[in-house]
Protein backbone atom coordinates (compact mmCIF):
# COMPACT_ATOMS: atom_id res chain seq x y z
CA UNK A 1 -17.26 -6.33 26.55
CA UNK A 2 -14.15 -4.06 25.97
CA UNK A 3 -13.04 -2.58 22.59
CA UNK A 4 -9.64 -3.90 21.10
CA UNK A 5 -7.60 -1.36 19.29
CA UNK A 6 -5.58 -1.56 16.38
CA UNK A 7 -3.60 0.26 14.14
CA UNK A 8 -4.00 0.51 10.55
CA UNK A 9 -2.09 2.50 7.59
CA UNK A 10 -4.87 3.41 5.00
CA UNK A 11 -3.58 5.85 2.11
CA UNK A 12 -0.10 6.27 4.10
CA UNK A 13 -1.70 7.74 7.50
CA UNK A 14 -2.04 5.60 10.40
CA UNK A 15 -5.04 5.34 11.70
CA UNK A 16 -6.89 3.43 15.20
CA UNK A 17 -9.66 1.20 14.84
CA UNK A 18 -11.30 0.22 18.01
CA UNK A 19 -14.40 -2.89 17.62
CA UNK A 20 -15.74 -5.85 19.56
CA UNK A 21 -13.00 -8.75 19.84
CA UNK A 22 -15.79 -10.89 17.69
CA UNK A 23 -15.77 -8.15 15.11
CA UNK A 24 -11.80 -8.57 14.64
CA UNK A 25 -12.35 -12.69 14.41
CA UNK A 26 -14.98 -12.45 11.71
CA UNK A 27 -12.80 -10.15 9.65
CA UNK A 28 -9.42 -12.11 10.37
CA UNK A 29 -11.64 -15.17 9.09
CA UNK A 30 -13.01 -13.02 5.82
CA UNK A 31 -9.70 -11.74 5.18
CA UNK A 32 -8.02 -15.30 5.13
CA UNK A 33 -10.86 -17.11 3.03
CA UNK A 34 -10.67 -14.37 0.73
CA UNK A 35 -6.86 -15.03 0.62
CA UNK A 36 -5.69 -11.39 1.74
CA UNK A 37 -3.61 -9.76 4.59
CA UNK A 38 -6.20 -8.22 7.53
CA UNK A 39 -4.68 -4.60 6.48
CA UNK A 40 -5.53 -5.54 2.81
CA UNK A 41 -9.04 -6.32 3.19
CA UNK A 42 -9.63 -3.33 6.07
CA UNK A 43 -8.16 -1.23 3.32
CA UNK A 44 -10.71 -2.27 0.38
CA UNK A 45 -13.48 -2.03 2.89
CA UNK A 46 -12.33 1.64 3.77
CA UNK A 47 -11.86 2.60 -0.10
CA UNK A 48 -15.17 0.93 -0.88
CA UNK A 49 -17.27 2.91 2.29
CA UNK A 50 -19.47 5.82 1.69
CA UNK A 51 -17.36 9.03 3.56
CA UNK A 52 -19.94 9.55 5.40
CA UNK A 53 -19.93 6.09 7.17
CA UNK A 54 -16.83 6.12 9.90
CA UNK A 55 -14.57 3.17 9.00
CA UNK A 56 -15.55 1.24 12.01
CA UNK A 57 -19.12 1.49 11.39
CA UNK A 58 -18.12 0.19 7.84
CA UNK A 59 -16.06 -2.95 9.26
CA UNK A 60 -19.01 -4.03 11.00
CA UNK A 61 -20.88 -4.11 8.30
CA UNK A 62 -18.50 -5.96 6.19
CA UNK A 63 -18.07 -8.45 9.42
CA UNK A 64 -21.87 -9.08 9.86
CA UNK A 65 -22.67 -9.34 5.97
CA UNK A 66 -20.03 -11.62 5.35
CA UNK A 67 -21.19 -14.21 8.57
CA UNK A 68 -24.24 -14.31 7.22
């Protein structure tokens, strides 16, 4: 399985997220039951993480804790 990019602006710097296509769905999903934009809810997940956890490791996370 391949790695989809995309861009993100967190705290005005643009920034490259690359996860599993399935990772993307489960957070598109999240962000629209939760009633948010994607960017919106990557952002709270980013301002939320420890700094020592990259931002994709983070998403995941998020992703698998909120299919479950």
């Amino acid at each position: 399985m391949t790695l989809e990019k995309r861009s993100v602006s967190l705290a005005g710097h643009r920034t490259s997220v690359a996860l599993e296509p399935e990772f993307w769905a489960a957070l598109v999903n999240a962000a629209e039951q939760r009633g948010q934009s994607l960017a919106g809810l990557v952002t709270e997940i980013d301002a939320a993480r420890d700094p020592a956890r990259p931002l994709s490791s983070a998403l995941r996370v998020f992703a698998l804790l909120w299919s479950t």
